[in-house]
PDB file of N, CA and C in Angstrom:
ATOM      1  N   UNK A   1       0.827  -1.173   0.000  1.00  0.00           N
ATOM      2  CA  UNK A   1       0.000   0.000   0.000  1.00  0.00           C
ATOM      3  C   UNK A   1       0.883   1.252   0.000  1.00  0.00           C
ATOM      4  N   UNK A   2       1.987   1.396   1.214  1.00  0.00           N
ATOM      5  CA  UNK A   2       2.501   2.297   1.088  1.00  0.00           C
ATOM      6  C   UNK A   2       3.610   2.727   0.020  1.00  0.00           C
ATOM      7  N   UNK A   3       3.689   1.803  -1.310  1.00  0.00           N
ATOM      8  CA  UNK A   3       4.351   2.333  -2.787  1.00  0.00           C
ATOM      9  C   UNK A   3       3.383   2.800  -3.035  1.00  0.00           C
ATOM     10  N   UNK A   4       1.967   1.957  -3.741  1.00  0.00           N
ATOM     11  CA  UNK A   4       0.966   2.792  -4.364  1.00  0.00           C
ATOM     12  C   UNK A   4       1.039   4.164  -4.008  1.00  0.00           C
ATOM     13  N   UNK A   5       0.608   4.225  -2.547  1.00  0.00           N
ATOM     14  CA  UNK A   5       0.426   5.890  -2.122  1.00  0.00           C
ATOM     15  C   UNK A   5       1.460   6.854  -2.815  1.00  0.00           C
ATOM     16  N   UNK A   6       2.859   6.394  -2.887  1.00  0.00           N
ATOM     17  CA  UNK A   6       4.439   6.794  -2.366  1.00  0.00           C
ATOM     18  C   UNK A   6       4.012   7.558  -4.528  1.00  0.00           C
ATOM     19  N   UNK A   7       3.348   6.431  -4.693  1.00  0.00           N
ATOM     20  CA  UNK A   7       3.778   6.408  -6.615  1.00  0.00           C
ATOM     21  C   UNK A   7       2.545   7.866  -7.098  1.00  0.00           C
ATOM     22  N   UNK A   8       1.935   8.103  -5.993  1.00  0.00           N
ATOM     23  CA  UNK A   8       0.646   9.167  -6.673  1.00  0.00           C
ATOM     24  C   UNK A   8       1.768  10.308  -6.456  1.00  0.00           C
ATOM     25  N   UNK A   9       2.650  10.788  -5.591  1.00  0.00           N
ATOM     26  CA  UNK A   9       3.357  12.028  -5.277  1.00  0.00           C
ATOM     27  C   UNK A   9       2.800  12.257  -3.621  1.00  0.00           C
ATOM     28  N   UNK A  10       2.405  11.063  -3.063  1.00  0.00           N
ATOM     29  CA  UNK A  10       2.190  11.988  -1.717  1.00  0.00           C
ATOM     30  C   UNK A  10       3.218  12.622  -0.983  1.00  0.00           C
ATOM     31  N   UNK A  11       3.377  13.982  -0.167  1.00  0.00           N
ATOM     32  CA  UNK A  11       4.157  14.341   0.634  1.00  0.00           C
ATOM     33  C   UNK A  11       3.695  13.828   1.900  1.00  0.00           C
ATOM     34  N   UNK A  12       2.986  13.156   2.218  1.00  0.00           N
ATOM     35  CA  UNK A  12       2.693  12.937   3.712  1.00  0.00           C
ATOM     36  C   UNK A  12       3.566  11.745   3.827  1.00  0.00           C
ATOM     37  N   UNK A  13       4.117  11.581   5.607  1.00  0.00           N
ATOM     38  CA  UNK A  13       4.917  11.311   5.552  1.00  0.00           C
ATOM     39  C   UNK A  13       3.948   9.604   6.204  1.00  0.00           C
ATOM     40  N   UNK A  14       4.906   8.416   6.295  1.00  0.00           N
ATOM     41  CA  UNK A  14       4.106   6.882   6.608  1.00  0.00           C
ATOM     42  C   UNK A  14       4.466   6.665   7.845  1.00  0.00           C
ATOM     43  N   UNK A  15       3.231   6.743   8.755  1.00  0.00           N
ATOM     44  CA  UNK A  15       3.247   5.969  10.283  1.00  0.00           C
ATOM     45  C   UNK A  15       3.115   5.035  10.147  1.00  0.00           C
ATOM     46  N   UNK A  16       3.643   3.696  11.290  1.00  0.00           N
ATOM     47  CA  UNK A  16       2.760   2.416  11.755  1.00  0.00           C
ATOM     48  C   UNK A  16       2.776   2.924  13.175  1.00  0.00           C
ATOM     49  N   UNK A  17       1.738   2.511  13.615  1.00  0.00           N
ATOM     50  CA  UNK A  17       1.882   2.456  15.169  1.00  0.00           C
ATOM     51  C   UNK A  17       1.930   0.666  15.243  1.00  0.00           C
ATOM     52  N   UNK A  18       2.928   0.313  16.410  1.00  0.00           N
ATOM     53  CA  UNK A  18       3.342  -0.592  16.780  1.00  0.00           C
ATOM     54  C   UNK A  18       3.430  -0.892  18.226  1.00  0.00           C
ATOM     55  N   UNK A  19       2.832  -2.345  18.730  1.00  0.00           N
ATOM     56  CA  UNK A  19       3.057  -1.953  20.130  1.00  0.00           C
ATOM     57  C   UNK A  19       4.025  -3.287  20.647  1.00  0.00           C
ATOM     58  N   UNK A  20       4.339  -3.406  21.961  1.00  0.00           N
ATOM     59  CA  UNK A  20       5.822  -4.209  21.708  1.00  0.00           C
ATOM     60  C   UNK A  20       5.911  -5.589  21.124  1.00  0.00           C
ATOM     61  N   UNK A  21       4.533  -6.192  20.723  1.00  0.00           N
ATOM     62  CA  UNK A  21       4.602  -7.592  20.521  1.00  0.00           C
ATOM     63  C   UNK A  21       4.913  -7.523  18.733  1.00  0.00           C
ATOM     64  N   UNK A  22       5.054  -6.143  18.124  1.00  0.00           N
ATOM     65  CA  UNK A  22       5.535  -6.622  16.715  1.00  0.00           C
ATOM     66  C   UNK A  22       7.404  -6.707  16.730  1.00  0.00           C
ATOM     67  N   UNK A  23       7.477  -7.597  15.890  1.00  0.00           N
ATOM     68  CA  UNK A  23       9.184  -8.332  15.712  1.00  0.00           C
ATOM     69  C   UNK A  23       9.884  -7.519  15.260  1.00  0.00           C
ATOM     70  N   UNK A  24      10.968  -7.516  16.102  1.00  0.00           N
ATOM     71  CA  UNK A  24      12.287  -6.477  15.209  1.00  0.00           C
ATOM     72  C   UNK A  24      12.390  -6.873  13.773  1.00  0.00           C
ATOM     73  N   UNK A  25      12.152  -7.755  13.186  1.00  0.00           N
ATOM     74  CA  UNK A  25      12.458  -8.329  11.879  1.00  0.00           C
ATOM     75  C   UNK A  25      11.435  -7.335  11.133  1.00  0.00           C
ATOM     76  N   UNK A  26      10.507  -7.664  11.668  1.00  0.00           N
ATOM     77  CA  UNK A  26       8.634  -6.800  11.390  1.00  0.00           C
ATOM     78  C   UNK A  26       9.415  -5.199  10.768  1.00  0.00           C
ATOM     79  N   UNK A  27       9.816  -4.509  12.276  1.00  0.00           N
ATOM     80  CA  UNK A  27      10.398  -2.992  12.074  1.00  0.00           C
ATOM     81  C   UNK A  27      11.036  -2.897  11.673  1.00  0.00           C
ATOM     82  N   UNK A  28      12.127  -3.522  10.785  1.00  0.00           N
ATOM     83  CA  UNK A  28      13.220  -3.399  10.019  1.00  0.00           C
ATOM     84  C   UNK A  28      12.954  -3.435   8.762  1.00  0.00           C
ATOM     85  N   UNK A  29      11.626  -4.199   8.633  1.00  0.00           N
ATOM     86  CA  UNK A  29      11.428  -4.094   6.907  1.00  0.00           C
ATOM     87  C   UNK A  29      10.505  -2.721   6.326  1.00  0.00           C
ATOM     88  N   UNK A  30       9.536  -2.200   7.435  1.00  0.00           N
ATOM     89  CA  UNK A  30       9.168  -0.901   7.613  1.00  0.00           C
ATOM     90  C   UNK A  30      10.060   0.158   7.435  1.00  0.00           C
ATOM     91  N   UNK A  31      10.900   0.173   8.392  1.00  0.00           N
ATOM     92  CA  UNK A  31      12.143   1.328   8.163  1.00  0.00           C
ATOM     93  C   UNK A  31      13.041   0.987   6.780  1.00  0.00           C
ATOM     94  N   UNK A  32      13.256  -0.098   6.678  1.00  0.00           N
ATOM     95  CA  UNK A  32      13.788  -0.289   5.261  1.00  0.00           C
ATOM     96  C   UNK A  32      13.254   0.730   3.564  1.00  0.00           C
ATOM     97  N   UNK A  33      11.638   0.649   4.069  1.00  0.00           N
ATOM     98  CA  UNK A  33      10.999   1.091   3.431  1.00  0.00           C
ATOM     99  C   UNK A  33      10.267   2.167   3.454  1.00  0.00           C
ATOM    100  N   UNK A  34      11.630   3.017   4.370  1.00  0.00           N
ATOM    101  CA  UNK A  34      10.995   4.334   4.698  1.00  0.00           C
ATOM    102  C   UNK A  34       9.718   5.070   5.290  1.00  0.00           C
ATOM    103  N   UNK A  35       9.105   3.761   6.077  1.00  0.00           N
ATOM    104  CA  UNK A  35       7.913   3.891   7.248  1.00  0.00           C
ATOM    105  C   UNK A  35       8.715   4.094   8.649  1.00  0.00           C
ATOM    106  N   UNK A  36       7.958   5.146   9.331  1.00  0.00           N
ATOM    107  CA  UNK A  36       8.281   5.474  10.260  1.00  0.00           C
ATOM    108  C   UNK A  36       7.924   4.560  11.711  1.00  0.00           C
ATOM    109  N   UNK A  37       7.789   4.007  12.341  1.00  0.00           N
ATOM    110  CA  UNK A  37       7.729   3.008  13.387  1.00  0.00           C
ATOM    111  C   UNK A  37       7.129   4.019  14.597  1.00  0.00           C
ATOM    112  N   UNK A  38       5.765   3.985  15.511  1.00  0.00           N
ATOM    113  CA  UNK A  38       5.997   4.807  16.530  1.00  0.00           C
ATOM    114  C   UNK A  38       5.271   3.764  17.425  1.00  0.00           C
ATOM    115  N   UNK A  39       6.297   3.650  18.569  1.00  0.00           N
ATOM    116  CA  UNK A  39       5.754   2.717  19.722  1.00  0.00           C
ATOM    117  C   UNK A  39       4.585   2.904  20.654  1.00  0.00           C
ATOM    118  N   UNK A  40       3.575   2.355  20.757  1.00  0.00           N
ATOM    119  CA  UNK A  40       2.134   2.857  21.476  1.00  0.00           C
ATOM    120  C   UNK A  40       1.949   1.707  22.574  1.00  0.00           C
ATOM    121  N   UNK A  41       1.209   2.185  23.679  1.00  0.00           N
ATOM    122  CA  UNK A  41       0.385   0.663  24.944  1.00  0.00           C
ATOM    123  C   UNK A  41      -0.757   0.729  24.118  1.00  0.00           C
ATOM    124  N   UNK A  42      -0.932  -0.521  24.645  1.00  0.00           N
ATOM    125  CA  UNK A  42      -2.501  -1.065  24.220  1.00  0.00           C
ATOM    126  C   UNK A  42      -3.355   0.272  24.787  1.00  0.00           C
ATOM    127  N   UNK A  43      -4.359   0.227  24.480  1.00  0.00           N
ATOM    128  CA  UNK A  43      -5.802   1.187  25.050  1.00  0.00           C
ATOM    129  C   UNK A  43      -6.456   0.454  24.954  1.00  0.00           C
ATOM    130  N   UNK A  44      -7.156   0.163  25.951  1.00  0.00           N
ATOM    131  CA  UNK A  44      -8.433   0.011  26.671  1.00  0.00           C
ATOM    132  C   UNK A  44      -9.408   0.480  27.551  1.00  0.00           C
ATOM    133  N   UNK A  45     -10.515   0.291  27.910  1.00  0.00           N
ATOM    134  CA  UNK A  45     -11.250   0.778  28.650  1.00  0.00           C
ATOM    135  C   UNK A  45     -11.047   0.853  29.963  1.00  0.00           C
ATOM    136  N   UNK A  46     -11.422   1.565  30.856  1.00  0.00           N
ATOM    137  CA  UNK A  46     -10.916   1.332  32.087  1.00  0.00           C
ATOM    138  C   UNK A  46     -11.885  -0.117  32.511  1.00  0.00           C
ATOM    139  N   UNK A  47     -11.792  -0.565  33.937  1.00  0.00           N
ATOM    140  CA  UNK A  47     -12.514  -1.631  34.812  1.00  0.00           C
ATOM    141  C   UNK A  47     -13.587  -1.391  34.506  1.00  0.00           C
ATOM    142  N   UNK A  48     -14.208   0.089  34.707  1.00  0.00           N
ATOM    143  CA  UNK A  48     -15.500   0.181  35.100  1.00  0.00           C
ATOM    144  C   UNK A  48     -16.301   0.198  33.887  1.00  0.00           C
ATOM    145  N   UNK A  49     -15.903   0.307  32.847  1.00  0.00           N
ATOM    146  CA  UNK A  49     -16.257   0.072  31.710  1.00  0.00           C
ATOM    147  C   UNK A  49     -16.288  -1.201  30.591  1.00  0.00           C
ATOM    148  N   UNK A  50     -15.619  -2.048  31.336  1.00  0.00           N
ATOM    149  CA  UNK A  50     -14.825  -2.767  30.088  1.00  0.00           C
ATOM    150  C   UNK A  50     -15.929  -3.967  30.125  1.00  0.00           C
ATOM    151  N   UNK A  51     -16.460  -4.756  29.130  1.00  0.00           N
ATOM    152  CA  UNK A  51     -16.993  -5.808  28.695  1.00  0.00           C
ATOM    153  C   UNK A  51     -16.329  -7.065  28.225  1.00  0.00           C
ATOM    154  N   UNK A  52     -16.623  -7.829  28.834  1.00  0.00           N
ATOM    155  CA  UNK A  52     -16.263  -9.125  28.645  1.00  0.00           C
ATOM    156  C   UNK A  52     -16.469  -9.595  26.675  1.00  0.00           C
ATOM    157  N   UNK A  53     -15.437  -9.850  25.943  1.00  0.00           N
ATOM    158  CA  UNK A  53     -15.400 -10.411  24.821  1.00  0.00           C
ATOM    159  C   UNK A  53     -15.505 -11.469  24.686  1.00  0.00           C
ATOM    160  N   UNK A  54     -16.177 -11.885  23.737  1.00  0.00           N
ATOM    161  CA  UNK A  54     -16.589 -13.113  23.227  1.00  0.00           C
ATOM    162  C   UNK A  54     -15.305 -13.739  22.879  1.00  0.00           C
ATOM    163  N   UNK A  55     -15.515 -15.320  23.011  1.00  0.00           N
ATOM    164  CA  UNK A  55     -14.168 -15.615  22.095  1.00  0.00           C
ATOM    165  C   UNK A  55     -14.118 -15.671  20.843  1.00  0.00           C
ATOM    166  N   UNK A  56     -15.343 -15.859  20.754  1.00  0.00           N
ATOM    167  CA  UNK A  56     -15.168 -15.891  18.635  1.00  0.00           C
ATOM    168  C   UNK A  56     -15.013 -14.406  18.480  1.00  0.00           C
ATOM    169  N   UNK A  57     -15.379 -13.538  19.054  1.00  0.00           N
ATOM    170  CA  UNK A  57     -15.081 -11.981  18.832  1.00  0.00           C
ATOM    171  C   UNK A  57     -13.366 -11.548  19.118  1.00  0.00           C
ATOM    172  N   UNK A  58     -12.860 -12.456  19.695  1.00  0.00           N
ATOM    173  CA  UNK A  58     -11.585 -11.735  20.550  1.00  0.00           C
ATOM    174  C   UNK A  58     -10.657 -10.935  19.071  1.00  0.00           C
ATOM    175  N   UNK A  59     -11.123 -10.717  17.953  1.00  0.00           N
ATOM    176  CA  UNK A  59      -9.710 -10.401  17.076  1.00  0.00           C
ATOM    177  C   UNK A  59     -10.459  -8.363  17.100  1.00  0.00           C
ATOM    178  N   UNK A  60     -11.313  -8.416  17.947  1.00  0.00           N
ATOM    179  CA  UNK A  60     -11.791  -6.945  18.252  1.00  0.00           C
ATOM    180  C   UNK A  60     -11.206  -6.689  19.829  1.00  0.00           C
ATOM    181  N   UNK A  61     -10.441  -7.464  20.039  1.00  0.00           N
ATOM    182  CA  UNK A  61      -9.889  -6.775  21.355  1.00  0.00           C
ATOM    183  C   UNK A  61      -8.514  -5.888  21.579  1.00  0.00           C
ATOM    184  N   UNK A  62      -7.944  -5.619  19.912  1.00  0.00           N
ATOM    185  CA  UNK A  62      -7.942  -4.528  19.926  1.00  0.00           C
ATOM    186  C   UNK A  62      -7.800  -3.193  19.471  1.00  0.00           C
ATOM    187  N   UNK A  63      -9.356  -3.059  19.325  1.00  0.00           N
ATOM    188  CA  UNK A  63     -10.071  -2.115  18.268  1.00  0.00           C
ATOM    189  C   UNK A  63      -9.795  -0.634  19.031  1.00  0.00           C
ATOM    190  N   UNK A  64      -9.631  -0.996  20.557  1.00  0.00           N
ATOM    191  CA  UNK A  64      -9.194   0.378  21.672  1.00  0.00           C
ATOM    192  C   UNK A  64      -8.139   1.068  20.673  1.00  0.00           C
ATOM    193  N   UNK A  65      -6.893   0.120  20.576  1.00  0.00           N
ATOM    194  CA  UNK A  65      -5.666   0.742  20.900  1.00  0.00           C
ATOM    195  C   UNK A  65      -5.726   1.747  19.183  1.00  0.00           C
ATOM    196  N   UNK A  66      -6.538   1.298  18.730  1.00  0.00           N
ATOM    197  CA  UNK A  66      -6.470   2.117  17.206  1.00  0.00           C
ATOM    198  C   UNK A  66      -6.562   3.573  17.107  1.00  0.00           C
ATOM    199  N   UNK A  67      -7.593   4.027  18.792  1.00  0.00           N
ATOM    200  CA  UNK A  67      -7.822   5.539  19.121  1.00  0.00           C
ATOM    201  C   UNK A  67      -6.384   6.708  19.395  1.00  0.00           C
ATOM    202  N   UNK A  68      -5.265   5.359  19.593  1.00  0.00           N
ATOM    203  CA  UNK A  68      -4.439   5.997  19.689  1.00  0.00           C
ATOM    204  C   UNK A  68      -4.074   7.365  18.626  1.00  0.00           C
ATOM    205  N   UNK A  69      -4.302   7.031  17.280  1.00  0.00           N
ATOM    206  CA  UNK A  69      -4.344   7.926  16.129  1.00  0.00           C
ATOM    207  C   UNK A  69      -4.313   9.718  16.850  1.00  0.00           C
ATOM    208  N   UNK A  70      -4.969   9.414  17.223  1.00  0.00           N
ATOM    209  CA  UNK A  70      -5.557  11.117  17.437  1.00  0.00           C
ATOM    210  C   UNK A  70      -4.832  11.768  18.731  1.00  0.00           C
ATOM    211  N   UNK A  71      -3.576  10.336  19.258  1.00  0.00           N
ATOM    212  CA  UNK A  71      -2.395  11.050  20.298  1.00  0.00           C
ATOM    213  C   UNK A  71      -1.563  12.355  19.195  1.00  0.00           C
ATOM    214  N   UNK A  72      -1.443  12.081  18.265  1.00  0.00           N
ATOM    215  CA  UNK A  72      -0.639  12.078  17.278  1.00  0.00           C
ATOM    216  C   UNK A  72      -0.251  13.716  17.017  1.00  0.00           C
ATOM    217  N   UNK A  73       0.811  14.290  17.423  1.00  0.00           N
ATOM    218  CA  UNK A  73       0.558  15.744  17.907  1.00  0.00           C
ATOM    219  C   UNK A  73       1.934  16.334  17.193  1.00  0.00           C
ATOM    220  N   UNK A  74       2.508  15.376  16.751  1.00  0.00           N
ATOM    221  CA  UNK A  74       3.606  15.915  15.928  1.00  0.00           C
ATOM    222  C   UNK A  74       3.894  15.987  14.571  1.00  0.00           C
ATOM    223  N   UNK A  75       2.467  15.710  13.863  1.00  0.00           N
ATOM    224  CA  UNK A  75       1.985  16.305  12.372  1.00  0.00           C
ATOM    225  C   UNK A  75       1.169  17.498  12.346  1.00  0.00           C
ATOM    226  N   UNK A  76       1.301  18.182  11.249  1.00  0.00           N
ATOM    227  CA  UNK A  76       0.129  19.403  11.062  1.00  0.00           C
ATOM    228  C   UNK A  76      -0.876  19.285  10.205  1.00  0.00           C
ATOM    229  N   UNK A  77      -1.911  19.591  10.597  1.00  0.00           N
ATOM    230  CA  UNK A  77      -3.061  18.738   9.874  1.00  0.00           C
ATOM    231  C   UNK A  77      -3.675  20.024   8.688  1.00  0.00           C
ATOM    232  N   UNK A  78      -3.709  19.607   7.872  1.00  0.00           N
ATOM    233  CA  UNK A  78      -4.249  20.758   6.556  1.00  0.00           C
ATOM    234  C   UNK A  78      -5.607  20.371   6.168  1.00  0.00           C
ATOM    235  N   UNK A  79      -6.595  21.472   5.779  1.00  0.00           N
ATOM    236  CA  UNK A  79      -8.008  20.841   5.213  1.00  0.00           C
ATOM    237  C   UNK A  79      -8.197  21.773   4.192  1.00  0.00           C
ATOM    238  N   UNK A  80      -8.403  20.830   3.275  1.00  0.00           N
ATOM    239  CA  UNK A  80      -8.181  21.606   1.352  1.00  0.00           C
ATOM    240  C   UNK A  80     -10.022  21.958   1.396  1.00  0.00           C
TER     241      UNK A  80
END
């Protein structure tokens, strides 16, 4: 995905967020390829909130940590 993008002329620059269970092997082929790597914790809900997942559901457990996006404070955001 990130050639396609790379091949239109984008200037924006390529995040992954990664949290520690992806493989150094994983981040090396990213940075190889000129993706930037930024280390994140899981997110989740607190106690008082949190719901018990199904197991056939568990590949949504974790749909939290995706909110991380909007930590993201060291890009400038433009609206055409």
């Amino acid at each position: 995905m990130a050639n396609s993008i790379k091949k239109t002329g984008s200037k924006y620059p390529f995040v992954v967020f990664a949290t520690t269970e992806l493989p150094e092997e994983a981040r090396a082929v990213l940075r190889t390829a000129g993706i930037a790597v930024k280390d994140i914790d899981y997110l989740q809900p607190d106690e008082e909130n949190q719901v018990e997942i199904a197991v056939n559901d568990h590949r949504f457990a974790d749909t939290w940590t995706k909110l991380r996006v909007f930590e993201l404070t060291e890009y400038e955001v433009s609206v055409a």
